[in-house]
N, C-alpha and C. Protein backbone atom coordinates (compact mmCIF):
# COMPACT_ATOMS: atom_id res chain seq x y z
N UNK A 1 43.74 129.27 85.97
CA UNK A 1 43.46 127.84 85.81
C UNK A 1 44.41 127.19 84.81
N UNK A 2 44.87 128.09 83.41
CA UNK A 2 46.02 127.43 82.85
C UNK A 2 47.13 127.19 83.47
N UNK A 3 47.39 128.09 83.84
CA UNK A 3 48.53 127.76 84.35
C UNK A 3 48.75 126.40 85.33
N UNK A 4 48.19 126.79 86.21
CA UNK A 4 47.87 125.26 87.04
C UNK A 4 47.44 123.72 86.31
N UNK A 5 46.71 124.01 85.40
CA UNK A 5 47.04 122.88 84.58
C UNK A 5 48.16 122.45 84.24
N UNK A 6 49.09 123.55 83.56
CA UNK A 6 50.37 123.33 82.85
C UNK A 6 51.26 122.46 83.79
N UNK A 7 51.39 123.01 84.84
CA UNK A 7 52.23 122.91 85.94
C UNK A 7 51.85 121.29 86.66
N UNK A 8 50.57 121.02 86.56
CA UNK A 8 50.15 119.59 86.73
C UNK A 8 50.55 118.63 85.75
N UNK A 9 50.87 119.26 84.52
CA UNK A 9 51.20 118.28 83.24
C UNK A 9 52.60 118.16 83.68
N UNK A 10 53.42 119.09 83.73
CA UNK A 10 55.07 119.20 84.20
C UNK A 10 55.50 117.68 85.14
N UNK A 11 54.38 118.40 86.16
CA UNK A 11 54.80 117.33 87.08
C UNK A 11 54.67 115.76 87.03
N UNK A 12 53.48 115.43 85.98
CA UNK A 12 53.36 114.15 85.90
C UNK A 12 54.46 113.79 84.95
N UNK A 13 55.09 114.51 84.10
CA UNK A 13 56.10 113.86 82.71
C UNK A 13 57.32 113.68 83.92
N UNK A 14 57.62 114.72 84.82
CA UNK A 14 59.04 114.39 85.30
C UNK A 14 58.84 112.64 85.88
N UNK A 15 60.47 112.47 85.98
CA UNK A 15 60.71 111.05 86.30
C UNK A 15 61.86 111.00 87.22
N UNK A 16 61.86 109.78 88.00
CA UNK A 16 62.54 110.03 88.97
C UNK A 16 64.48 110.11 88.72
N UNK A 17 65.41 110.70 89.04
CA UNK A 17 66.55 110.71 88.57
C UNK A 17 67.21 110.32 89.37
N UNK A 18 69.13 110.60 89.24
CA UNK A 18 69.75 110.26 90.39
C UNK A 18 71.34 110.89 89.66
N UNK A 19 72.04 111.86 90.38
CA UNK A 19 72.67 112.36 89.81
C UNK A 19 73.75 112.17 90.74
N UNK A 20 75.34 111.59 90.13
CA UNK A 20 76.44 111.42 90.60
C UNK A 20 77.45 112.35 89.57
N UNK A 21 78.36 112.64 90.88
CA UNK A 21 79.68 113.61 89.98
C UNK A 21 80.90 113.27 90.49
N UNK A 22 81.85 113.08 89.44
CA UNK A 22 83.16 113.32 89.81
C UNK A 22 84.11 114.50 89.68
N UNK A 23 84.56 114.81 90.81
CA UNK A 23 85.28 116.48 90.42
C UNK A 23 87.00 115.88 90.70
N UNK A 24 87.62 116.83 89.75
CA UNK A 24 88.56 116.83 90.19
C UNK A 24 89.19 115.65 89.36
N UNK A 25 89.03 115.40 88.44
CA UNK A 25 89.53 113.81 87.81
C UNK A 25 91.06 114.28 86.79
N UNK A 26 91.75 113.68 87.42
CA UNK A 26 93.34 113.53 86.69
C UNK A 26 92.99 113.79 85.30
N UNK A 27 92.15 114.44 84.42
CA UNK A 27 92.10 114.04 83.18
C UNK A 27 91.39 115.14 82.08
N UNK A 28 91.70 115.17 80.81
CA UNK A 28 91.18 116.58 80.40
C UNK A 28 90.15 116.37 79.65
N UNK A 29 89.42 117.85 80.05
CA UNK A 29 88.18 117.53 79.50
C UNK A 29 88.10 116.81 78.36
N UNK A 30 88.78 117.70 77.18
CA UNK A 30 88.70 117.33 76.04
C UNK A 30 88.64 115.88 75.73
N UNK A 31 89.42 115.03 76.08
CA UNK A 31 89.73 113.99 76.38
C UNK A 31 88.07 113.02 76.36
N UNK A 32 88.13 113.94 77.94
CA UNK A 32 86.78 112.70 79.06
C UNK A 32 85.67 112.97 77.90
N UNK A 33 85.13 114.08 77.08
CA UNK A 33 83.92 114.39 76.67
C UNK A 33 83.60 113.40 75.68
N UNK A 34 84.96 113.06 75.02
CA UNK A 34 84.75 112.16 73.66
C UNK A 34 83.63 110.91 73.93
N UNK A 35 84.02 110.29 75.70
CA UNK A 35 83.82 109.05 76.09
C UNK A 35 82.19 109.31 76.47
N UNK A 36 82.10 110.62 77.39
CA UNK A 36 80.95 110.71 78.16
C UNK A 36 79.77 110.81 76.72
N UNK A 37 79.93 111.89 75.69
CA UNK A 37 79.06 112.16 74.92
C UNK A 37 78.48 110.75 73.96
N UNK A 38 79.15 109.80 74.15
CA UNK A 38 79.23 108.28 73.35
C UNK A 38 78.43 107.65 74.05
N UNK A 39 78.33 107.64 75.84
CA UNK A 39 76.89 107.15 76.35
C UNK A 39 75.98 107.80 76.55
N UNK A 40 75.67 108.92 76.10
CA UNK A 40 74.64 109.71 76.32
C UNK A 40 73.55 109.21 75.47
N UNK A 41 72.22 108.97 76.37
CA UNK A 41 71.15 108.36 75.85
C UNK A 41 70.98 107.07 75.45
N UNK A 42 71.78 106.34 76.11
CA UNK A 42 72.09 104.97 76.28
C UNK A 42 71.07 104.46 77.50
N UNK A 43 71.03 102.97 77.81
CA UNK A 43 70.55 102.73 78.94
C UNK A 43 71.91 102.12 79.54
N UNK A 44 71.81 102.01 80.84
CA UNK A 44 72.76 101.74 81.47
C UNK A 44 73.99 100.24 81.26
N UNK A 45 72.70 99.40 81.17
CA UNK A 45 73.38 98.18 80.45
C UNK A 45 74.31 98.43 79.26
N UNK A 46 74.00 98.94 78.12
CA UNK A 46 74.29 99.25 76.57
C UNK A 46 75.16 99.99 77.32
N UNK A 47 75.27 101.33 77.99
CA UNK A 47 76.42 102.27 78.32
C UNK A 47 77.67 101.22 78.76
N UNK A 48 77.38 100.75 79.98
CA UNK A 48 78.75 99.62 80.62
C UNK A 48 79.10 98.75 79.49
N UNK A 49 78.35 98.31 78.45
CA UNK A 49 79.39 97.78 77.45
C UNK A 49 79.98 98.17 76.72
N UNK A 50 79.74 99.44 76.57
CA UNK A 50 80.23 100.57 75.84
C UNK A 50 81.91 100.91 76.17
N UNK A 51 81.48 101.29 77.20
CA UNK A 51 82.48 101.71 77.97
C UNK A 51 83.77 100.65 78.45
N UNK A 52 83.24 99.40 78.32
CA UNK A 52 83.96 98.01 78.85
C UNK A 52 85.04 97.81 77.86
N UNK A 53 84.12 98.57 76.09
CA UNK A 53 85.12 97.93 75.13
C UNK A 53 86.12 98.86 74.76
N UNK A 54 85.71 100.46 75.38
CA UNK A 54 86.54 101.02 75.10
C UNK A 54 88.63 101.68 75.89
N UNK A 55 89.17 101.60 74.65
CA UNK A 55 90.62 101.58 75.59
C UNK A 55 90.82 102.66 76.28
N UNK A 56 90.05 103.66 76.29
CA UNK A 56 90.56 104.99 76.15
C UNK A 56 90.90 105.00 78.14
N UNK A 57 91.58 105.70 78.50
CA UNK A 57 91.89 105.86 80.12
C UNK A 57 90.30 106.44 81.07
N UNK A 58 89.88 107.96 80.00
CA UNK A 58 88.38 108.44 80.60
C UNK A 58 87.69 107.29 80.32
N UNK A 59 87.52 106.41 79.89
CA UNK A 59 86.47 105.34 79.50
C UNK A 59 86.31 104.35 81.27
N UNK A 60 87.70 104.05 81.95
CA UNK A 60 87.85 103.59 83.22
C UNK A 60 87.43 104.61 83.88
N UNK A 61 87.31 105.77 84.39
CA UNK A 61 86.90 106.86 85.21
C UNK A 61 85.06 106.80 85.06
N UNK A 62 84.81 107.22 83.85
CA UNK A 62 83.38 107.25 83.87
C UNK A 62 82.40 105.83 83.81
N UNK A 63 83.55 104.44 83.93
CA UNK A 63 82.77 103.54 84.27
C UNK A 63 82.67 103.53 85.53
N UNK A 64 83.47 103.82 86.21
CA UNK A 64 83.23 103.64 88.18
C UNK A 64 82.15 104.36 88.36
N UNK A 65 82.62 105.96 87.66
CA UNK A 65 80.61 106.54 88.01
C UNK A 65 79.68 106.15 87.60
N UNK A 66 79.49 105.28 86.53
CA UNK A 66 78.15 105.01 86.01
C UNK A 66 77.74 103.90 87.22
N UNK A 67 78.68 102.81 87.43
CA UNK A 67 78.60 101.99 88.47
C UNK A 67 77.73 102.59 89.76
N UNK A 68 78.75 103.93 90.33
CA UNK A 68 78.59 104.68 91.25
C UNK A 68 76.79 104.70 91.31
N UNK A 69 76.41 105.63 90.02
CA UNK A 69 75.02 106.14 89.83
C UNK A 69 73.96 104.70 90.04
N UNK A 70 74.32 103.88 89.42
CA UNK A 70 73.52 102.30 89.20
C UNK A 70 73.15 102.23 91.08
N UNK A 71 74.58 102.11 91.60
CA UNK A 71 74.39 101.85 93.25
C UNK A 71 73.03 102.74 93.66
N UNK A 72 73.47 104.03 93.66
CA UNK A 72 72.71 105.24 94.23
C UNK A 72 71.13 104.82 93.82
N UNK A 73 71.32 104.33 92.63
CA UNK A 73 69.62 104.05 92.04
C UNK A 73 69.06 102.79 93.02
N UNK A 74 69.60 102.07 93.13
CA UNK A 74 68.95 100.92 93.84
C UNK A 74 68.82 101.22 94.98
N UNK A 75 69.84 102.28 95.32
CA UNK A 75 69.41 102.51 97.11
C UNK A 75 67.98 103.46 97.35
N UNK A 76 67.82 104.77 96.04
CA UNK A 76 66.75 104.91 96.33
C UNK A 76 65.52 104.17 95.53
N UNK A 77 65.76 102.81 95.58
CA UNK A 77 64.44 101.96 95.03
C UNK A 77 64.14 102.05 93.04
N UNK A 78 64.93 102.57 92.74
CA UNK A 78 64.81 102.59 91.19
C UNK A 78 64.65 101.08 90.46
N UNK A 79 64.33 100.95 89.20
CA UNK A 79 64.60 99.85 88.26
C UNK A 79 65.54 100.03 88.14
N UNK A 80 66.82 98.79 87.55
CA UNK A 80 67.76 99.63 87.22
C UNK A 80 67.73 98.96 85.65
N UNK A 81 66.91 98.01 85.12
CA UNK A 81 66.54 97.91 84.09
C UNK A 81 65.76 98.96 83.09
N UNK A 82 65.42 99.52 83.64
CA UNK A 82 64.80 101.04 83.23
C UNK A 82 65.95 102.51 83.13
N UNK A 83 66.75 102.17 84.18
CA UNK A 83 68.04 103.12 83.81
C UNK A 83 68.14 103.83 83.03
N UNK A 84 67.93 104.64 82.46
CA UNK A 84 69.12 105.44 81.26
C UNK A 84 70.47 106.31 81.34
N UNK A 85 70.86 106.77 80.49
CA UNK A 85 72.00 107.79 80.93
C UNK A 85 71.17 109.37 80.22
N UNK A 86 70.53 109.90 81.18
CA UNK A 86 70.18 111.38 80.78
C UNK A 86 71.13 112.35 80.03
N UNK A 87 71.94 112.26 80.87
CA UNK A 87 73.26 113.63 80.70
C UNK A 87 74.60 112.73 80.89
N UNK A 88 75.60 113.27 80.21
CA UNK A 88 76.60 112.88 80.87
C UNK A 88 77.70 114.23 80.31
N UNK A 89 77.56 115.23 81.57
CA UNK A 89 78.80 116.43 80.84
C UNK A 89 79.74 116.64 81.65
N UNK A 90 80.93 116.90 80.78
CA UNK A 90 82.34 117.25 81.65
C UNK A 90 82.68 118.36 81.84
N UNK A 91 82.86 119.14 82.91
CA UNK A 91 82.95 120.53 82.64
C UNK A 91 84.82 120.96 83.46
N UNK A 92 85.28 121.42 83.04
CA UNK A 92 87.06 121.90 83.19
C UNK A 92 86.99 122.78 84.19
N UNK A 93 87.82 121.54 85.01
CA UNK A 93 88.40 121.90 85.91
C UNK A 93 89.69 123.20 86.46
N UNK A 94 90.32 122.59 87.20
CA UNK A 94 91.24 123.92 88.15
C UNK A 94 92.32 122.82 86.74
N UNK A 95 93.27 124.18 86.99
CA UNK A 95 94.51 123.85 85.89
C UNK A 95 95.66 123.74 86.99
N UNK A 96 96.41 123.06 86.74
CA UNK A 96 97.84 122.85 87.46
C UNK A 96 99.01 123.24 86.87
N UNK A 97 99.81 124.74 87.05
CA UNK A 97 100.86 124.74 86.06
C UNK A 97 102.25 123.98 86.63
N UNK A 98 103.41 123.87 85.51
CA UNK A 98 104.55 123.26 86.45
C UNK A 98 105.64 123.74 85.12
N UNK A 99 106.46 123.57 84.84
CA UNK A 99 107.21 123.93 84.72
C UNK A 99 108.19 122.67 84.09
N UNK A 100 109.06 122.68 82.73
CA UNK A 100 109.74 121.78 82.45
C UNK A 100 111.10 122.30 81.98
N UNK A 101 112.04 122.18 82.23
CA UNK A 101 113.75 122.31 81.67
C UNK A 101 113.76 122.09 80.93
N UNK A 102 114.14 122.97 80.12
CA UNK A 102 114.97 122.84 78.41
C UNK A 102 116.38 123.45 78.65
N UNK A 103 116.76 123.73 77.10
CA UNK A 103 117.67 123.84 76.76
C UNK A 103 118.37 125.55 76.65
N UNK A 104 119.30 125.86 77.01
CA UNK A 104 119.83 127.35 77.30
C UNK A 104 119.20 128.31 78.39
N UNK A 105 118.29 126.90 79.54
CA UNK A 105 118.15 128.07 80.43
C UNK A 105 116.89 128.28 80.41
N UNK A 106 116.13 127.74 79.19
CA UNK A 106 114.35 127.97 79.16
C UNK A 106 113.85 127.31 79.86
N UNK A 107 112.20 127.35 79.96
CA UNK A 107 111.30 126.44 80.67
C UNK A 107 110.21 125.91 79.85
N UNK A 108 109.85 125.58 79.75
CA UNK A 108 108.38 124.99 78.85
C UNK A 108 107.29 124.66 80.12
N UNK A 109 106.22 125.70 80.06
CA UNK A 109 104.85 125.00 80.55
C UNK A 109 104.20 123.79 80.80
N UNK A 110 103.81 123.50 81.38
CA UNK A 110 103.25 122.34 81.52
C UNK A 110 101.52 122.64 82.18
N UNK A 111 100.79 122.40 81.42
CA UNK A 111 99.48 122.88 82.39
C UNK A 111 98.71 120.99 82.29
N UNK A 112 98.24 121.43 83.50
CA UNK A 112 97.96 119.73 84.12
C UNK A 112 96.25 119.97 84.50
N UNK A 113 95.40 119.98 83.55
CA UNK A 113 93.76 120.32 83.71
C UNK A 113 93.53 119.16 84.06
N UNK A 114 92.12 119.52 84.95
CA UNK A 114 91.84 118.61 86.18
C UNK A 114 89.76 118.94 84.88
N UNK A 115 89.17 117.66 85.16
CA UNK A 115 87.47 117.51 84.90
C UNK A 115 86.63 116.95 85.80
N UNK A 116 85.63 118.03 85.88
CA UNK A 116 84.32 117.33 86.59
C UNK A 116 83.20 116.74 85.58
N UNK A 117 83.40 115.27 86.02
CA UNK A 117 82.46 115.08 85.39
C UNK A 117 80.91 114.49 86.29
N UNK A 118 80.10 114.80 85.30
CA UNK A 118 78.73 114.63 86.11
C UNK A 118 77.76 113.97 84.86
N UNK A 119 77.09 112.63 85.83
CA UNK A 119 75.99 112.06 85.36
C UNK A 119 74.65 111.44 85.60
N UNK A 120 73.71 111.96 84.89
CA UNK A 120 72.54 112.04 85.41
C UNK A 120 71.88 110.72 84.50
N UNK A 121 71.42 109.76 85.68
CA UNK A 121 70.63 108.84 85.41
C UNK A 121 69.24 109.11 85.48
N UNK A 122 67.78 108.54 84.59
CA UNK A 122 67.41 108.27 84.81
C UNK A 122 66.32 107.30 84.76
N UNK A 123 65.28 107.11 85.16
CA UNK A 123 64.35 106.03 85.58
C UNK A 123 62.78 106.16 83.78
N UNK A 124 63.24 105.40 83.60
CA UNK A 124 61.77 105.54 82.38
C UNK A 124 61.33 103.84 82.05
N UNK A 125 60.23 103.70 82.44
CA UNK A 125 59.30 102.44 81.97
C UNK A 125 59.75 101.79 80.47
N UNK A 126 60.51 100.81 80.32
CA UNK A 126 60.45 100.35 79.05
C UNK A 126 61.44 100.97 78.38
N UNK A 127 62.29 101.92 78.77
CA UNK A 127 63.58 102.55 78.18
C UNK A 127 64.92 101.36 77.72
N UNK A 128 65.50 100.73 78.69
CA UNK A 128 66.61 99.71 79.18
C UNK A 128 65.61 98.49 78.74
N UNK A 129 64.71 98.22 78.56
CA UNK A 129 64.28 96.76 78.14
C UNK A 129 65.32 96.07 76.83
N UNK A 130 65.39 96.87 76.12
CA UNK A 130 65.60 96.05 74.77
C UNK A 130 67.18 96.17 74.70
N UNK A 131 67.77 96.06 75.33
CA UNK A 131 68.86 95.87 75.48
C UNK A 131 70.27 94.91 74.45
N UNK A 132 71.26 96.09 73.84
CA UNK A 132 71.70 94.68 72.85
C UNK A 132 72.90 94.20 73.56
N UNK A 133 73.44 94.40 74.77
CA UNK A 133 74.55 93.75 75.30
C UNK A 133 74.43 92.90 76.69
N UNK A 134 74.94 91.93 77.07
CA UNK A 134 74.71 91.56 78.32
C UNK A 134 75.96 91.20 78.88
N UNK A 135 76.37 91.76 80.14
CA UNK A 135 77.34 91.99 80.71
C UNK A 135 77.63 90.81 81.37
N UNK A 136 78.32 89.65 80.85
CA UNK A 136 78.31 88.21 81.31
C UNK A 136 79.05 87.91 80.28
N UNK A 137 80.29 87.36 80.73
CA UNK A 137 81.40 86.38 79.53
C UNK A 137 81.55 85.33 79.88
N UNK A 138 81.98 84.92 79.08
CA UNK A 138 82.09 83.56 78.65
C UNK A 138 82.84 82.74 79.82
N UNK A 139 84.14 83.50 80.14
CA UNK A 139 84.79 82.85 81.27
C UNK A 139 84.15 82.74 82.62
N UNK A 140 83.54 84.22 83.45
CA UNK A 140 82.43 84.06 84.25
C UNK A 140 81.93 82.80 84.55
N UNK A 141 81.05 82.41 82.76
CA UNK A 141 79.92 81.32 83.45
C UNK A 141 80.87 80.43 82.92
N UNK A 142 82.20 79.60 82.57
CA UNK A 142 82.73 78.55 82.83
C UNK A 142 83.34 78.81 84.30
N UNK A 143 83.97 79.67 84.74
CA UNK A 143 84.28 79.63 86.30
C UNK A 143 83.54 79.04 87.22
N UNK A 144 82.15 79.30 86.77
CA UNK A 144 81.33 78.98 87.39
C UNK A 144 80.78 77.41 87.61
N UNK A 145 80.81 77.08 86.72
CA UNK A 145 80.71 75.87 86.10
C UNK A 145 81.84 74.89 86.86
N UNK A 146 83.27 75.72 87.08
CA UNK A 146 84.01 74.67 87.26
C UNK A 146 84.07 74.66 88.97
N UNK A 147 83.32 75.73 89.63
CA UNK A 147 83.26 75.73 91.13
C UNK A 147 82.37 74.59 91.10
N UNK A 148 81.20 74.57 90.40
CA UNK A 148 80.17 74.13 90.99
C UNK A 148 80.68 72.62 90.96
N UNK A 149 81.27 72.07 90.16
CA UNK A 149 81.84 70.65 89.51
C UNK A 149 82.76 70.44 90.95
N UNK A 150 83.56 70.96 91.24
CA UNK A 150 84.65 71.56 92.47
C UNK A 150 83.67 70.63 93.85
N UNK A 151 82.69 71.50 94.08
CA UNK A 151 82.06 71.90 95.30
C UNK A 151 81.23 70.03 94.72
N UNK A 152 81.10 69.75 94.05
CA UNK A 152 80.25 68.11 93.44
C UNK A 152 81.11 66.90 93.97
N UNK A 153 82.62 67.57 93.77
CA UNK A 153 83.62 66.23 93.92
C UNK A 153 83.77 66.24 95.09
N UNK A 154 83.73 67.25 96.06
CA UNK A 154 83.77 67.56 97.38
C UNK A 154 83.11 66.59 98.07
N UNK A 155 81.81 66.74 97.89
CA UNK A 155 80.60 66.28 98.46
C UNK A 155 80.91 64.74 98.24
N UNK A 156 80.99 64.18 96.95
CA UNK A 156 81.54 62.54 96.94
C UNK A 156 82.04 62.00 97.46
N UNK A 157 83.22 62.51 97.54
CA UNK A 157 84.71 62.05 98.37
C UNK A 157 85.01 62.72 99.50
N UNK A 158 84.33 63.96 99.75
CA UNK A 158 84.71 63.97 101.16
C UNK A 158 86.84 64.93 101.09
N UNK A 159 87.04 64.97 99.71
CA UNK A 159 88.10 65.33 100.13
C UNK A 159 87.54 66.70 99.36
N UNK A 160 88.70 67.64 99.44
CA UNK A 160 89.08 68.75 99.03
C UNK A 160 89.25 69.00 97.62
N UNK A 161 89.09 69.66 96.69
CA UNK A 161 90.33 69.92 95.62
C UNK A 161 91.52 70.39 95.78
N UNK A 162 91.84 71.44 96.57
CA UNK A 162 93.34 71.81 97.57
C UNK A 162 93.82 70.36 97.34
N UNK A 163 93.20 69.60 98.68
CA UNK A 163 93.89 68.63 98.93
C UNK A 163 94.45 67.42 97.49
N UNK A 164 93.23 67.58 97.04
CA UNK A 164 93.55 66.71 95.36
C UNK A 164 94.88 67.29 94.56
N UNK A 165 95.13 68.44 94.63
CA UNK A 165 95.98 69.20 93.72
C UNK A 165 97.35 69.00 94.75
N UNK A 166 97.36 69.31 95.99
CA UNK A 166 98.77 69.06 96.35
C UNK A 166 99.20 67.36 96.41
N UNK A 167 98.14 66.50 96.82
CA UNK A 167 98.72 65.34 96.43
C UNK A 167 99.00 64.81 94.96
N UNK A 168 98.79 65.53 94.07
CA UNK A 168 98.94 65.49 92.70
C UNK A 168 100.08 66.08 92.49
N UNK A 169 100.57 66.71 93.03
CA UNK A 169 101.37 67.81 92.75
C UNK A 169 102.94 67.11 93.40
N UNK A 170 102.95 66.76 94.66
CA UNK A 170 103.95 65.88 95.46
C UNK A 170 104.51 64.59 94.15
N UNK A 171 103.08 64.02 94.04
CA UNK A 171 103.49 62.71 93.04
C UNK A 171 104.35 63.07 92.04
N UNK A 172 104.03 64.23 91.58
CA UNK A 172 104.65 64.09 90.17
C UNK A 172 106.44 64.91 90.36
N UNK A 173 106.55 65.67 91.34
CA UNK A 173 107.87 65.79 92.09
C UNK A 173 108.43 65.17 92.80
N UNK A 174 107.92 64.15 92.87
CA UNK A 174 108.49 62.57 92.81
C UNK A 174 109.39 62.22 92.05
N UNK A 175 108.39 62.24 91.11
CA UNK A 175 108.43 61.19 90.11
C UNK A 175 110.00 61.95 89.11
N UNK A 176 109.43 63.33 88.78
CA UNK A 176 110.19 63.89 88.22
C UNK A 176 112.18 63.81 88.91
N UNK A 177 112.15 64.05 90.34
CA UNK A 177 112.99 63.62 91.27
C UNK A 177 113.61 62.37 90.67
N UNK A 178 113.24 61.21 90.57
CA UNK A 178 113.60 59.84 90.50
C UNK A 178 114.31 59.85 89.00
N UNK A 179 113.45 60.56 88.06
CA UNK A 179 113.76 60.45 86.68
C UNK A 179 115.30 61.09 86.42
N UNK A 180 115.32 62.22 87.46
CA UNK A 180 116.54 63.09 86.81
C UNK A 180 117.42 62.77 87.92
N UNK A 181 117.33 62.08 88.90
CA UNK A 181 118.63 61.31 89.47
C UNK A 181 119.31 60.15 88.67
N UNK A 182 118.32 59.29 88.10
CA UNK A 182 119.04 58.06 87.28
C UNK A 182 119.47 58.72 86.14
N UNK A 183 119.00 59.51 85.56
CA UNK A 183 119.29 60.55 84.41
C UNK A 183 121.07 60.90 84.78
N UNK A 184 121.16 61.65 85.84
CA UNK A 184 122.70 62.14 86.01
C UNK A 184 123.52 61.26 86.67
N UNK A 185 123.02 60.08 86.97
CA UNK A 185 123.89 58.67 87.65
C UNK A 185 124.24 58.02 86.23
N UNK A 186 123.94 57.74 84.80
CA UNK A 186 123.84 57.26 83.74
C UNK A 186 124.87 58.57 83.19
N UNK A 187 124.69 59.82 82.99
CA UNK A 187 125.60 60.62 82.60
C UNK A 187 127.21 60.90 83.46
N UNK A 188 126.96 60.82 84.33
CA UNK A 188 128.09 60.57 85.49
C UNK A 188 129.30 59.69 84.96
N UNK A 189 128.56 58.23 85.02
CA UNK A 189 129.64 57.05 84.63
C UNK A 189 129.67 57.54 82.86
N UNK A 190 129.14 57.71 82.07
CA UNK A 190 129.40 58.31 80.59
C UNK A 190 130.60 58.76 80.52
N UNK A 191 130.54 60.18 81.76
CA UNK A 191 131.59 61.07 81.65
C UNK A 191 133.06 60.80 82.19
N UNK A 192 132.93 59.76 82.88
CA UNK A 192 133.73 59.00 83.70
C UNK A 192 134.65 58.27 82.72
N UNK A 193 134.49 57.46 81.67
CA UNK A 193 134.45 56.82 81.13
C UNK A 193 135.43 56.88 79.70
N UNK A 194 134.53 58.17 79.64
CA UNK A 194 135.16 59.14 78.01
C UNK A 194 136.98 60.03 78.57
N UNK A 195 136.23 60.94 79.67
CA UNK A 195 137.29 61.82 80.06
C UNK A 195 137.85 60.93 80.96
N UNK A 196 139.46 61.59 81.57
CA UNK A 196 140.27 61.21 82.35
C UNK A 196 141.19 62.39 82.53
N UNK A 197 141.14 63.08 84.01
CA UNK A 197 141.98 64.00 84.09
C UNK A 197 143.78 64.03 83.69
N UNK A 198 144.09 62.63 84.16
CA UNK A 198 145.63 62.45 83.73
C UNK A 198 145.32 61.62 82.72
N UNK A 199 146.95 61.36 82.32
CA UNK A 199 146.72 60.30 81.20
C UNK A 199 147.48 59.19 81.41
N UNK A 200 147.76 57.97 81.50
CA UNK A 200 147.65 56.44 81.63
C UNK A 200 149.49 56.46 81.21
């Protein structure tokens, strides 16, 4: 009967997960672990900003998977406000040797390690709530702002913005046109004037 209890307790704590891997990544462990071990125990939100600010090259690799994992969660019905990052470990890959030219005839090694990395999301009530980053800048919501203004003038006038911008655009290559013809008709006779190929 204990036991079966135990085993009933097990099952109610587990939670639902969702585990994505990348094998094979251009990149060395050593490297990728610095980035992966920095979101570990993060929620997913807090992780992607994490990762957004950092320069490092593994920092772009293990954001596509976290992305990756986020997808996978919604497809099987997860929160993804609840998200966390369970695990995130890199484990070393196949090595690539090659070979480099030196000097008197030597070679110098080159070993080219390849990482799998793997990360396990998962699902906990109230984990991802309190969130201190939100993945929305500044430019975003003015872009936005300036479609919607866009799509306003549309509706008024009936014309385009395209169309607003190339007739804006014609005018002023016009205009500019007109300016720098009288411009070199005025320098013309100047030069005319001053110089004289022969002399009198």
């Amino acid at each position: 009967m204990a036991s079966s209890t135990s085993t009933k307790k097990k099952a109610a704590i587990e939670h639902p997960t969702t585990t994505v891997i990348l094998r094979y990544a251009h990149i060395a462990p050593r490297k990728s672990r610095l980035v992966a071990h920095l979101i570990q125990g993060l929620s997913v939100n807090n992780a992607q900003a994490q990762l957004f600010a950092l320069p490092n090259r593994s920092a772009r690799l293990i954001e596509q998977l976290l992305r990756a994992g986020i997808a996978s969660a919604k497809n099987k019905g997860m929160k993804v406000e609840d998200l966390f990052v369970k695990s995130a470990v890199v484990n070393k890959g196949p090595m690539m040797k090659r070979w480099m030219p030196r000097a008197m005839g030597r070679a110098t090694p080159i070993h080219k390690v390849m990482s799998h990395i793997t990360i396990v999301l998962e699902e906990r009530a109230g984990k991802g709530k309190a969130s201190r980053f939100v993945i929305e800048t500044a430019k975003v919501k003015k872009k936005q702002k300036e479609t919607e203004r866009a799509a306003d003038r549309t509706r008024k006038t009936g014309k385009t913005p395209a169309h607003d911008a190339v007739a804006k655009a014609e005018k002023d290559r016009e205009t500019k046109e007109g300016t720098r013809t009288a411009a070199q008709a005025q320098e013309k006779g100047f030069t005319k004037k001053i110089f004289r190929r022969k002399s009198v």
